[in-house]
Protein backbone atom coordinates (compact mmCIF):
# COMPACT_ATOMS: atom_id res chain seq x y z
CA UNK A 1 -22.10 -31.96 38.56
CA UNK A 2 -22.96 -33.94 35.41
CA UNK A 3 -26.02 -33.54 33.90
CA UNK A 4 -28.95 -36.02 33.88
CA UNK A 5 -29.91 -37.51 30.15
CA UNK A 6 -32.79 -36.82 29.21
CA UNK A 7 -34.95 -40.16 28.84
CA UNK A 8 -38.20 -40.92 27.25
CA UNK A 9 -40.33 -43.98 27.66
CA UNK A 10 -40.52 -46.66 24.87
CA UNK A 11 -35.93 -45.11 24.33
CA UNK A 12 -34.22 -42.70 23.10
CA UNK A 13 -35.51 -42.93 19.69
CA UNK A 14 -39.20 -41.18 20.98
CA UNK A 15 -36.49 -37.72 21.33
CA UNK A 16 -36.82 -37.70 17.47
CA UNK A 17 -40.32 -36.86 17.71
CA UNK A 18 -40.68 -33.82 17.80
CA UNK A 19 -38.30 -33.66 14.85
CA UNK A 20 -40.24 -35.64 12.78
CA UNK A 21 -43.45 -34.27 13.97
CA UNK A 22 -41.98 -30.56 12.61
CA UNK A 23 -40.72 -32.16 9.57
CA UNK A 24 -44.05 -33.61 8.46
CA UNK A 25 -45.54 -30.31 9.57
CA UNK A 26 -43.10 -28.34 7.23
CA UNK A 27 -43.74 -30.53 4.34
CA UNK A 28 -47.31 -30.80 4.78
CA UNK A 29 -47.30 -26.53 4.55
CA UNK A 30 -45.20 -26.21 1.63
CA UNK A 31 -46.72 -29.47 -0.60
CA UNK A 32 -50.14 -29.57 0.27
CA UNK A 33 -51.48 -26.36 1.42
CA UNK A 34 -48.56 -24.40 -0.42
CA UNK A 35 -48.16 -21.88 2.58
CA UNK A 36 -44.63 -20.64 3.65
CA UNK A 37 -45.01 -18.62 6.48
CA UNK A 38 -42.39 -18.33 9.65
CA UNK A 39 -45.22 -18.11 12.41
CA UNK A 40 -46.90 -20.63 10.98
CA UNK A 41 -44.17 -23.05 11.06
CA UNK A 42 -42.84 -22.06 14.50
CA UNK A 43 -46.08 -22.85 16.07
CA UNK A 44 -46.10 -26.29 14.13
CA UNK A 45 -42.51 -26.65 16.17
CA UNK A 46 -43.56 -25.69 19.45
CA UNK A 47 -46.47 -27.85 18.91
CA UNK A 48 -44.46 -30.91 17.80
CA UNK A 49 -42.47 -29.88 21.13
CA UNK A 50 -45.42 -30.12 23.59
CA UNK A 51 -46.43 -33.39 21.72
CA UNK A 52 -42.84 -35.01 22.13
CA UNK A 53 -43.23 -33.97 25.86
CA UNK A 54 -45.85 -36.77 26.88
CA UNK A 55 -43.53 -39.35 26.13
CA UNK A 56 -40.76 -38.14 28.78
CA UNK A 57 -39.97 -39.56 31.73
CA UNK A 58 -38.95 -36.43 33.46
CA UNK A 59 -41.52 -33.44 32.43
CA UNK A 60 -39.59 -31.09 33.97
CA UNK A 61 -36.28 -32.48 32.73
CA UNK A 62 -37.57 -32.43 29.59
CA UNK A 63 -38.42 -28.75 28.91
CA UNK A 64 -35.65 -27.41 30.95
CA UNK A 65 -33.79 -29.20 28.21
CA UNK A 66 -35.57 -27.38 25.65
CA UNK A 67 -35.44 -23.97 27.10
CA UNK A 68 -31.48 -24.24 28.65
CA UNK A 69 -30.09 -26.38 26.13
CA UNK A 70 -31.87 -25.35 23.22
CA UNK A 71 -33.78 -21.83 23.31
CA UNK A 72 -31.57 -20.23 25.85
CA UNK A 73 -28.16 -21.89 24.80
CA UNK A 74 -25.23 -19.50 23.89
CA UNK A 75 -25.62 -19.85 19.78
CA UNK A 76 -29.43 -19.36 19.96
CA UNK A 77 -29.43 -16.33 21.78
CA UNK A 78 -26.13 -15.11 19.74
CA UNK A 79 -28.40 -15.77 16.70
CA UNK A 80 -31.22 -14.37 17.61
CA UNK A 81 -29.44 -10.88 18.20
CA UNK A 82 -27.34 -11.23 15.22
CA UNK A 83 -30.62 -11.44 13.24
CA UNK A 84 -32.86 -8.43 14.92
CA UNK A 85 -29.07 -6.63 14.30
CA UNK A 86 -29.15 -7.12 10.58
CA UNK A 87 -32.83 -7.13 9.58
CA UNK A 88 -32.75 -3.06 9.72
CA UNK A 89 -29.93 -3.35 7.58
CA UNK A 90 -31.67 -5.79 5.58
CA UNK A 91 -34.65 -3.31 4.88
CA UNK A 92 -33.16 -0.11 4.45
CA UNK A 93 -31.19 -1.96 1.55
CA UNK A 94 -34.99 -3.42 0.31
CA UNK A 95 -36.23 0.29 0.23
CA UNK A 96 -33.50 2.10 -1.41
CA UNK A 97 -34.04 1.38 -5.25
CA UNK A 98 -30.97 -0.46 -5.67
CA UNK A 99 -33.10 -2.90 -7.74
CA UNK A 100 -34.55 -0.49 -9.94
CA UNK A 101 -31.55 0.98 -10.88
CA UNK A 102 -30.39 -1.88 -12.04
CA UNK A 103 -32.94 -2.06 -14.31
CA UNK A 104 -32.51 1.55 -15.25
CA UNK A 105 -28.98 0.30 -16.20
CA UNK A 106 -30.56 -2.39 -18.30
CA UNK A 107 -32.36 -0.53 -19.98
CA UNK A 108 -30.04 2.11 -20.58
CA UNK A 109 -27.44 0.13 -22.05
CA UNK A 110 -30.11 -1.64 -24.70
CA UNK A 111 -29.70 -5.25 -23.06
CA UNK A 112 -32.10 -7.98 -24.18
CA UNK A 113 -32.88 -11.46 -24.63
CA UNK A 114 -30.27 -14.06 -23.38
CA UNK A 115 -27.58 -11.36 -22.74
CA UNK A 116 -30.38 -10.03 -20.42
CA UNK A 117 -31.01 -12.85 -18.29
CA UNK A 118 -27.43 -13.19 -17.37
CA UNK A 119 -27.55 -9.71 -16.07
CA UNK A 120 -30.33 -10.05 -14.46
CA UNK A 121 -28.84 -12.60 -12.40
CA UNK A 122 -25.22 -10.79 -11.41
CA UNK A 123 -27.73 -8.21 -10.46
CA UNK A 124 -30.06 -10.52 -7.90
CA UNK A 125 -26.78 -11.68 -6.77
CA UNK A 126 -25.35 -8.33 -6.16
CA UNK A 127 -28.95 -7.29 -4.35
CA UNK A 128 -28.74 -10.41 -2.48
CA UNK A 129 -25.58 -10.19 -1.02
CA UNK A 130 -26.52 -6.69 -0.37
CA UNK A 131 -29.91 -7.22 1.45
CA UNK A 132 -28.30 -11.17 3.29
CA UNK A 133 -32.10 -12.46 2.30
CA UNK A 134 -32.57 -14.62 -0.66
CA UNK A 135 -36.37 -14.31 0.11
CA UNK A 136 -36.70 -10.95 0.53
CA UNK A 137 -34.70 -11.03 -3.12
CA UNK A 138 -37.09 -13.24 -4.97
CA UNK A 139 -40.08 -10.55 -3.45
CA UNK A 140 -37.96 -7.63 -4.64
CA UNK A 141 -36.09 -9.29 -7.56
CA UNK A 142 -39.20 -10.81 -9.53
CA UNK A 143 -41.67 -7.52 -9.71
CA UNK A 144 -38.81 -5.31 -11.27
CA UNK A 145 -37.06 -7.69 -13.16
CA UNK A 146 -39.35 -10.24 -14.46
CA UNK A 147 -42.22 -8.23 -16.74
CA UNK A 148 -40.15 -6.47 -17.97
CA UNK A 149 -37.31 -9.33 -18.56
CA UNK A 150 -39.83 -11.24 -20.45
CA UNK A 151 -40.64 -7.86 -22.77
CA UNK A 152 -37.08 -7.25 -23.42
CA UNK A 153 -36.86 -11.12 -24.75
CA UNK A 154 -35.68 -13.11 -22.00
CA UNK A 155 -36.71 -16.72 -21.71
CA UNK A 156 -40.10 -17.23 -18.94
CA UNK A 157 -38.67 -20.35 -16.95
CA UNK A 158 -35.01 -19.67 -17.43
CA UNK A 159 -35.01 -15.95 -16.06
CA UNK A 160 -37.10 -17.29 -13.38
CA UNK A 161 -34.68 -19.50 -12.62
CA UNK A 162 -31.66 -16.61 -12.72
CA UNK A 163 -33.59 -15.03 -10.45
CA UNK A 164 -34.17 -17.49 -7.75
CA UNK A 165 -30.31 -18.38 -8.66
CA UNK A 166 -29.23 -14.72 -7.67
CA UNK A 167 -30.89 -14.87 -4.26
CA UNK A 168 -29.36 -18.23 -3.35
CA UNK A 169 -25.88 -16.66 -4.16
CA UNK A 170 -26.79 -14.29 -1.63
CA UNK A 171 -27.16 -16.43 1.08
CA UNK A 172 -23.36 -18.12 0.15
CA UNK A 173 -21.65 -14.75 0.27
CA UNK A 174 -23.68 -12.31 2.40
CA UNK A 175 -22.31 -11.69 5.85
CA UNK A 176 -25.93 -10.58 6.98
CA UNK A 177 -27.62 -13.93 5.51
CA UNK A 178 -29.15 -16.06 8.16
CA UNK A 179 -27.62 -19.31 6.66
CA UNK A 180 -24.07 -17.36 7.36
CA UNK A 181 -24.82 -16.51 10.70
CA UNK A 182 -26.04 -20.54 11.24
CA UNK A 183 -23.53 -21.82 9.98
CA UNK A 184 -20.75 -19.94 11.25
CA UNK A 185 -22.43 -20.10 15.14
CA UNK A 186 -22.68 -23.64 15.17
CA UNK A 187 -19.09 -24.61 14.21
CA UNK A 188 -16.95 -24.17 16.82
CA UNK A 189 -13.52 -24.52 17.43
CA UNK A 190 -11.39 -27.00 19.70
CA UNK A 191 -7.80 -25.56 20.03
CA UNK A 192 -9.82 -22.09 21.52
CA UNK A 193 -13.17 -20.52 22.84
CA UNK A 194 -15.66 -19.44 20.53
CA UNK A 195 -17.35 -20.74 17.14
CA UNK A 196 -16.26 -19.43 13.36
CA UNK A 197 -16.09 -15.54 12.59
CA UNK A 198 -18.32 -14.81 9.94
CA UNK A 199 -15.95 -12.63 8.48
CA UNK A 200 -13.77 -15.49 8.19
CA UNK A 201 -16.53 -17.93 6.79
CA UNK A 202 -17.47 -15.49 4.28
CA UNK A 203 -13.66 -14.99 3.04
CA UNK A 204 -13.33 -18.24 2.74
CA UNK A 205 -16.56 -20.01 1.04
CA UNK A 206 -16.35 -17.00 -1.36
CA UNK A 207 -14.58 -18.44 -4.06
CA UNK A 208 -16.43 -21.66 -4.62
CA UNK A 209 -19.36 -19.40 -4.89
CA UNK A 210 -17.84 -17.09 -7.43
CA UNK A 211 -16.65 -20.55 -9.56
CA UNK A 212 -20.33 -21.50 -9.40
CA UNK A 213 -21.57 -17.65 -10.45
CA UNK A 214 -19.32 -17.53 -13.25
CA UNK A 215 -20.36 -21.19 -14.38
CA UNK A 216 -24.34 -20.64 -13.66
CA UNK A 217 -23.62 -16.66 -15.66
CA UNK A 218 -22.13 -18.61 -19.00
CA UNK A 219 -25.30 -21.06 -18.60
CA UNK A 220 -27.83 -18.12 -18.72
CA UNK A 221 -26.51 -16.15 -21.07
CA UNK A 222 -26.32 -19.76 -23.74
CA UNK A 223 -29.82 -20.64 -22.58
CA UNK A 224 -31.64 -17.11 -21.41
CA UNK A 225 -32.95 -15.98 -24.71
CA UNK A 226 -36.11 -16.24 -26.32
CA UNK A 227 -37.51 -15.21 -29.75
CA UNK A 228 -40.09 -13.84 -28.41
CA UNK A 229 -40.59 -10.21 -30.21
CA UNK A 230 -39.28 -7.45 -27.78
CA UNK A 231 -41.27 -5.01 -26.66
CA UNK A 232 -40.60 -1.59 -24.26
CA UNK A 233 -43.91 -0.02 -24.05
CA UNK A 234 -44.05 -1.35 -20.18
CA UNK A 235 -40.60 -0.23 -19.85
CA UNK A 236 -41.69 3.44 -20.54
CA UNK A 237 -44.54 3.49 -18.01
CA UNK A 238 -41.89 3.14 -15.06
CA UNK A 239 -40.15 5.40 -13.67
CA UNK A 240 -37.07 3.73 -13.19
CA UNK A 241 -34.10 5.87 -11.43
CA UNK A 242 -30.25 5.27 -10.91
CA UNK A 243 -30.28 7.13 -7.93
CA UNK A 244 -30.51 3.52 -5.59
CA UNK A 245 -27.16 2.43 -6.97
CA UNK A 246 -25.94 5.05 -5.14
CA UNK A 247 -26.47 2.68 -2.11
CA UNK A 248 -24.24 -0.03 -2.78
CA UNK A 249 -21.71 2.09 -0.68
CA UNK A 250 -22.61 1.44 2.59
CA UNK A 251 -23.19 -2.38 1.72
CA UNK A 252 -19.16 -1.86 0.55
CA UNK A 253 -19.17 -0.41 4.09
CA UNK A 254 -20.15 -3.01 5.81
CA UNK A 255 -18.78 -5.48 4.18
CA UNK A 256 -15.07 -3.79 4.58
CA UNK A 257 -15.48 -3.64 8.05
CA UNK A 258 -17.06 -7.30 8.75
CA UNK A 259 -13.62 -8.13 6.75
CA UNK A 260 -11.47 -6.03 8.84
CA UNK A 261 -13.00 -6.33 12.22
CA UNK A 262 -14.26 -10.21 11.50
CA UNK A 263 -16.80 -8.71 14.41
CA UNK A 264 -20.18 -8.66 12.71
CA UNK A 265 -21.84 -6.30 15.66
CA UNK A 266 -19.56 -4.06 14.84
CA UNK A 267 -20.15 -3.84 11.07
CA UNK A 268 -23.83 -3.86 10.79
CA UNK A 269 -24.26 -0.54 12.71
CA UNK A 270 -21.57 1.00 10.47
CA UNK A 271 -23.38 -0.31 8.27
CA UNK A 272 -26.72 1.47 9.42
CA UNK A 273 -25.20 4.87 9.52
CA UNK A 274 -23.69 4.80 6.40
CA UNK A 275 -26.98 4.20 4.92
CA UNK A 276 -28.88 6.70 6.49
CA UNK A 277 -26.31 9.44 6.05
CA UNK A 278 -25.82 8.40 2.27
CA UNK A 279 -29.79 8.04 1.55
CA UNK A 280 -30.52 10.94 3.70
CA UNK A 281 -27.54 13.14 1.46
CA UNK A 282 -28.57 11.62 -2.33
CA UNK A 283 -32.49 12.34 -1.77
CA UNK A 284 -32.89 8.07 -1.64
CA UNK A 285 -34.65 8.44 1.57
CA UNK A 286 -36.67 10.98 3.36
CA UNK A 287 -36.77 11.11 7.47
CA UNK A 288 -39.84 9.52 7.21
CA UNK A 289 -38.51 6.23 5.06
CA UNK A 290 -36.18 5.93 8.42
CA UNK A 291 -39.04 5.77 11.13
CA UNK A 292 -41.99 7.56 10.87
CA UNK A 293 -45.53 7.49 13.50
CA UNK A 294 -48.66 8.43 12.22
CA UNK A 295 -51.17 7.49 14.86
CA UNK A 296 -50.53 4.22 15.64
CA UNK A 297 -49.77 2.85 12.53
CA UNK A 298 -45.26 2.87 12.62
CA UNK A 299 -43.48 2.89 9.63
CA UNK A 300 -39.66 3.42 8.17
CA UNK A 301 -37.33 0.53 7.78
CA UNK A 302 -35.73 0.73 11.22
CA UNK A 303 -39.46 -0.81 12.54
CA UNK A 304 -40.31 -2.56 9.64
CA UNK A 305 -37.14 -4.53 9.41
CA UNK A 306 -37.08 -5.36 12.91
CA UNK A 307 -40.76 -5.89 12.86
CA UNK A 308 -40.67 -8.20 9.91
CA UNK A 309 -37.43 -10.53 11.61
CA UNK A 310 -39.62 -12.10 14.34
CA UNK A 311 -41.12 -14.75 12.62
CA UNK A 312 -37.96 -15.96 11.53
CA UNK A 313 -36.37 -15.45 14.93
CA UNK A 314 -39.26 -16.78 16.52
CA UNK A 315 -38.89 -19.71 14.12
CA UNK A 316 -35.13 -20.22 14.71
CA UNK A 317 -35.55 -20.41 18.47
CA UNK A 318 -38.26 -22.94 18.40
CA UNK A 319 -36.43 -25.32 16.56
CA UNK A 320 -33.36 -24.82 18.76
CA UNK A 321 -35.81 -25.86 21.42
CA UNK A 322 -35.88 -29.01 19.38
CA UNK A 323 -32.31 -28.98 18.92
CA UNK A 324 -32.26 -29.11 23.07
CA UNK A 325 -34.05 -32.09 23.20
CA UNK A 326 -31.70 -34.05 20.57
CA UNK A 327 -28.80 -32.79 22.66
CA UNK A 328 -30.58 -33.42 26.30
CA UNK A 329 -30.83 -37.06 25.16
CA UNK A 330 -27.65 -37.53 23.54
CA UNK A 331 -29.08 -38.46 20.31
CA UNK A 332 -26.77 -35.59 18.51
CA UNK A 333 -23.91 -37.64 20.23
CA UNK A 334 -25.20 -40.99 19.17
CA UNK A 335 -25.78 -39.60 15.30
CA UNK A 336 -22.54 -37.86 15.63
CA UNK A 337 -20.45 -40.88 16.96
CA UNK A 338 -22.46 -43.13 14.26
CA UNK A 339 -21.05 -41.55 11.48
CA UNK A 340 -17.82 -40.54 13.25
CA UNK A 341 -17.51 -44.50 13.33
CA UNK A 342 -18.73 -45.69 10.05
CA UNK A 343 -16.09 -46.71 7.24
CA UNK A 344 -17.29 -43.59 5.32
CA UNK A 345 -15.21 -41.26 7.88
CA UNK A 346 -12.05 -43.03 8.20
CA UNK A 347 -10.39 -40.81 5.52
CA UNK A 348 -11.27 -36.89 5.43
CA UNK A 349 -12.47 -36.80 2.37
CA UNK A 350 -15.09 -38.93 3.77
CA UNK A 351 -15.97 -37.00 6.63
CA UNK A 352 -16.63 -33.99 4.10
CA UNK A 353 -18.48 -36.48 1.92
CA UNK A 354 -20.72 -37.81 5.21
CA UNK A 355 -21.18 -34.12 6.08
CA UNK A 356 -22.19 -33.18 2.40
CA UNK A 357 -24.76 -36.66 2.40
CA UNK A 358 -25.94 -35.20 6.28
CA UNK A 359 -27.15 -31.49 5.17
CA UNK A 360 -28.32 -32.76 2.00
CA UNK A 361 -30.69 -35.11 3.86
CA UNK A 362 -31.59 -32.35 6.44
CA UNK A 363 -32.51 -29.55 3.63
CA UNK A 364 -34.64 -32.50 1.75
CA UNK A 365 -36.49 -33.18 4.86
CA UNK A 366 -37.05 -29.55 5.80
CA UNK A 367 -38.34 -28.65 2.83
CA UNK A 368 -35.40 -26.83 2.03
CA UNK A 369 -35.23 -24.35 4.31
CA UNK A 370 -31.59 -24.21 4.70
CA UNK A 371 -31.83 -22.07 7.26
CA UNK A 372 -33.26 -24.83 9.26
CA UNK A 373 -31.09 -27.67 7.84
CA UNK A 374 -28.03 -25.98 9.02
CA UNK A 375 -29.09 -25.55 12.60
CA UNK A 376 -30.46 -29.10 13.21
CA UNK A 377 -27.62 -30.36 10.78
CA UNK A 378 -24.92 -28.17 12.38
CA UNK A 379 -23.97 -29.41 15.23
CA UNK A 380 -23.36 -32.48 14.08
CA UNK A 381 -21.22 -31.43 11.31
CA UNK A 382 -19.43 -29.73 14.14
CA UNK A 383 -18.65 -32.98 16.20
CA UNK A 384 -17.79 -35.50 12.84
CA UNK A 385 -15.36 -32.40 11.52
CA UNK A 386 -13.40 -31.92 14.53
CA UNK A 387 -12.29 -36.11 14.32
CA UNK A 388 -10.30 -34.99 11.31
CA UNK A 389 -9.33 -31.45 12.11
CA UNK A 390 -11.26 -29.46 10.15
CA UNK A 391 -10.86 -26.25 10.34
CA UNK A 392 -14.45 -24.41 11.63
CA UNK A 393 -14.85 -22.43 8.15
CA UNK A 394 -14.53 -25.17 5.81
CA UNK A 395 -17.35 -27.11 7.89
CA UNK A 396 -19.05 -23.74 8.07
CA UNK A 397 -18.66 -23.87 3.88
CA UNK A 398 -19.56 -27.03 3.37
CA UNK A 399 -22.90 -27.23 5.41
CA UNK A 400 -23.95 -23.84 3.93
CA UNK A 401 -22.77 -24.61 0.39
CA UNK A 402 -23.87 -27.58 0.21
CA UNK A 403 -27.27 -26.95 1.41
CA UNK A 404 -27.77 -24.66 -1.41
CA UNK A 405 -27.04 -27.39 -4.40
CA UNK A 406 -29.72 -30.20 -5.03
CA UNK A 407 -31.56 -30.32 -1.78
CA UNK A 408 -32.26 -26.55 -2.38
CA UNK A 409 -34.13 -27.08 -5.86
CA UNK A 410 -36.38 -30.49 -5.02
CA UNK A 411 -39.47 -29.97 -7.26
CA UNK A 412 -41.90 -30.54 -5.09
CA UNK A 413 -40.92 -30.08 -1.44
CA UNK A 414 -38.62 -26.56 -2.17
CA UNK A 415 -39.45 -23.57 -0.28
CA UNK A 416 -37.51 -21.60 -2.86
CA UNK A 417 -39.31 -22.86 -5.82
CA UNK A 418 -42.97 -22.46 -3.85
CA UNK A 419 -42.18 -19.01 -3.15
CA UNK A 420 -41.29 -18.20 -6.63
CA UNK A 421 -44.44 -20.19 -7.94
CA UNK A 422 -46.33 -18.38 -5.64
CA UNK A 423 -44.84 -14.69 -6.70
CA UNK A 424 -45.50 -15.60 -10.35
CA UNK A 425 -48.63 -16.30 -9.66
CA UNK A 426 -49.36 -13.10 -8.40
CA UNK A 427 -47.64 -11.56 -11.22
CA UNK A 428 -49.72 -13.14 -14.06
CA UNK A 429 -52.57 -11.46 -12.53
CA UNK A 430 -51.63 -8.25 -13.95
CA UNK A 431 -49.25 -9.26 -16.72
CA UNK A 432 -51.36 -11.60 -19.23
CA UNK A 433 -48.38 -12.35 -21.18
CA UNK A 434 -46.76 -14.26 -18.21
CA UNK A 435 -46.68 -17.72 -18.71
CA UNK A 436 -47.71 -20.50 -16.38
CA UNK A 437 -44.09 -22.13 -15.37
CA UNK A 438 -43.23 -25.57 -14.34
CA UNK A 439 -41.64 -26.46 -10.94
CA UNK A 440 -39.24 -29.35 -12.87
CA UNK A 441 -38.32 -26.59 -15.41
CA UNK A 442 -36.98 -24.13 -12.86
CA UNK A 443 -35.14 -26.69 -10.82
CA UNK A 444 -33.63 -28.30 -14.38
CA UNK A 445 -32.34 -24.39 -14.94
CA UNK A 446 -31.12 -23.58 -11.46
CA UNK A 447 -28.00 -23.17 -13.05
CA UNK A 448 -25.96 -21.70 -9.69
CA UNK A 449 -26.97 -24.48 -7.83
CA UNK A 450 -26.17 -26.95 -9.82
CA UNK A 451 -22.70 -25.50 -10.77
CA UNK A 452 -22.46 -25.07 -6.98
CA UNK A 453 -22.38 -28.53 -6.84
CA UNK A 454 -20.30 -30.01 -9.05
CA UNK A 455 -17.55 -27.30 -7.52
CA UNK A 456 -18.21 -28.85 -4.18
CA UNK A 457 -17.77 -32.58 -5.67
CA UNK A 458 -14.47 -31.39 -7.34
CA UNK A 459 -13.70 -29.82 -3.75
CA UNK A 460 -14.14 -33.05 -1.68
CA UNK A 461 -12.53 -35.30 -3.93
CA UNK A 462 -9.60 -33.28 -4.62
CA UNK A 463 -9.42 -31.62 -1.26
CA UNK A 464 -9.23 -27.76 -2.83
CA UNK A 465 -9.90 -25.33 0.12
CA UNK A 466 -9.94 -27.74 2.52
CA UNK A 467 -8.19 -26.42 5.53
CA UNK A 468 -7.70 -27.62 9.27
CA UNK A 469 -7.08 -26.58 12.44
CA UNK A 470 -3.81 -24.79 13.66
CA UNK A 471 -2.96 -25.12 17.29
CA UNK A 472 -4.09 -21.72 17.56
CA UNK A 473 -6.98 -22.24 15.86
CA UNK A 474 -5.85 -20.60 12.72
CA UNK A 475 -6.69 -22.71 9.50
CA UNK A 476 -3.80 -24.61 8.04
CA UNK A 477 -3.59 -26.79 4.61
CA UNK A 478 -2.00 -29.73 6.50
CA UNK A 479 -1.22 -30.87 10.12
């Protein structure tokens, strides 16, 4: 039995409500009251959600649209466990010192000034793609590198700028990043069941990203330094320790069996164990850093991990209720089949180019939170790929990659660049010799992103990478 559209007095067009309503919402938190926070902006969508619901024709219609096709659909829920899966993950590699070792190495090995700040930023990129959270980078990243990257002669805005760069790379190539898991989940394929492995997606997207490292790592290290005088006494009063490096073996775990299983539930809890039995065995972690109770306050990463992932699942599920509505009314069909139509995607180079121009738009108007942009974004990018073939990981690349270019480093309306205002801020409080740092500066130096993109204009003009579909789904260079 077909299902009933949903309809909304005064057209379809009142089923982008709600979208807009969260949209203004988002923009209104990050550019006027400077506040990123996931609750906050998951009751702003559940809000927009009840507002959008006055206008329906069918009330009940209406929100079983957001709860069956949108909260309880297949990808949200498959999201939604992914997540709680990997945020343990996630912490354990926060807690274990891999960051201050790298400093440790830093230090040991005498680097300074320019030569510094590209370090600094193969290192964020290594933590990033170990942790799968640019965010939880930048709040690890920028205490231990930045003070002290400044004292050992590295340029204010431009290691800022490595840094933020580093946790974006992270969220290209880590198999636990949320913008992996989106994007891979909401391309699907057409020849067979199921959407994009990650394991596949990651494999594939991973060396555009590496083109765009090695371009972004030649940019810091020409523009990084500063003459500032260099200075160590700060150094000195930390006790920085190699011993977290040892921890970059489970991540090489993980990430061996995500490759060879292409079954991310499967590598995550390897994953775990690993961990635990390599912290527990170098000293890294005690019993207590695992899960501890002391009264009723919980601790240990397990909790704190899983604890600290439901605002953003929280967040992802109530825009997929959104999502629900857009698909309940068919206005992800009618944006779908109006760009499927246009003269922009007669050729597949212009598909790529209208699904480049869609995500851009979508990060921009969230604020860029690509984690959001790629699930409003992606299923649209699903339906105007498959008229050319495309094979589910390069439209899994392209939305993600893409995503994390321009729209990712807008001034003014950038998560990324609020949250790293906002953690310099707090930093200058007890580091006098921190300067105040301009939003237009740090965007002008987001050297990975901007590399990013010019490799993904090279890609969709010239076609390199692009793959399609095989009849049996596998990806092909030509049909």
């Amino acid at each position: 039995m077909e299902e009933k559209t949903l309809e909304f007095h005064g057209g379809w067009t009142l089923s982008l409500l709600p979208m807009v309503l969260f949209i203004i919402a988002c923009t209104s938190c990050f550019v006027v009251l400077h506040v990123f926070d996931m609750n906050l902006l998951s009751m702003c969508a559940f809000l927009a959600i009840i507002i959008g619901g006055i206008f329906a024709k069918n009330y009940e219609t209406y929100w079983t649209a957001v709860i069956k096709d949108g909260i309880g659909s297949q990808m949200a829920v498959t999201i939604f466990a992914i997540l709680l899966v990997i945020s343990m993950f996630a912490k354990l590699m926060a807690q274990s010192g891999v960051a201050e070792g790298f400093v440790w190495l830093a230090n040991t090995i005498n680097l300074h000034g320019s030569l510094l700040t590209a370090f600094v930023f193969l290192a964020t990129c290594v933590i990033s793609a170990s942790t799968g959270t640019s965010i939880g980078t930048l709040f690890t990243g920028f205490p231990v590198f930045y003070p002290s990257g400044i004292l050992l002669g590295a340029d204010p805005v431009v290691l800022a700028s490595a840094i933020l760069a580093g946790a974006i790379f992270g969220d290209n190539v880590a198999p636990i990043s949320d913008t992996t898991v989106a994007s891979a989940s909401t391309q699907t394929y057409q020849n067979r069941p199921g959407s994009a492995e990650i394991a596949g997606v990651v494999t594939t997207r991973f060396k555009f990203a590496l083109c765009a490292a090695i371009m972004a790592a030649i940019l810091f290290y020409l523009f990084g330094g500063t003459s500032t005088p260099i200075s160590t006494e700060s150094l000195a009063a930390h006790d920085y320790s190699p011993k977290g490096l040892i921890m970059l073996l489970p991540m090489a775990v993980l990430l061996l069996v995500a490759v060879k299983t292409r079954n991310i539930f499967k590598a995550i809890p390897v994953g775990i164990v690993v961990g635990i039995l390599v912290g527990l065995l170098s000293g890294v972690f005690t019993w207590e850093s695992i899960f501890s109770l002391d009264g009723d306050k919980i601790g240990g990463f397990l909790f704190l991990g899983f604890n600290g992932m439901i605002g953003t699942v929280t967040f992802v599920l109530s825009l997929f209720g959104i999502i629900g509505i857009l698909r309940a009314s068919r206005t992800m069909d009618r944006v779908a089949e109006y760009i499927g139509n246009s003269k922009l995607a007669q050729t597949t180079r212009g598909v790529e180019t209208a699904i480049g121009l869609g995500i851009a738009a979508a990060t921009v108007l969230l604020g860029g939170v690509t984690s959001a942009s790629i699930l409003a974004f992606g299923p649209v990018a699903d339906e105007i790929g498959k008229k050319k073939m495309l094979h589910p990981f390069r439209r899994a690349v392209l939305i993600d990659c893409i995503a994390m270019t321009l729209p990712a480093i807008v001034p003014f309306l950038s998560a990324f660049i609020f949250i790293v205002l906002a953690v310099i801020g707090g930093l200058r409080s007890e580091y006098a010799f921190i300067p105040q740092i301009n939003p237009m500066a740090i965007a002008m130096t987001s050297f990975y992103s901007l590399s990013l993109f010019v490799v993904f204009v090279f890609s969709i003009y010239t076609g390199w990478g692009r793959t399609f579909e095989g009849k049996n789904g596998e990806p092909v260079k030509s049909l």
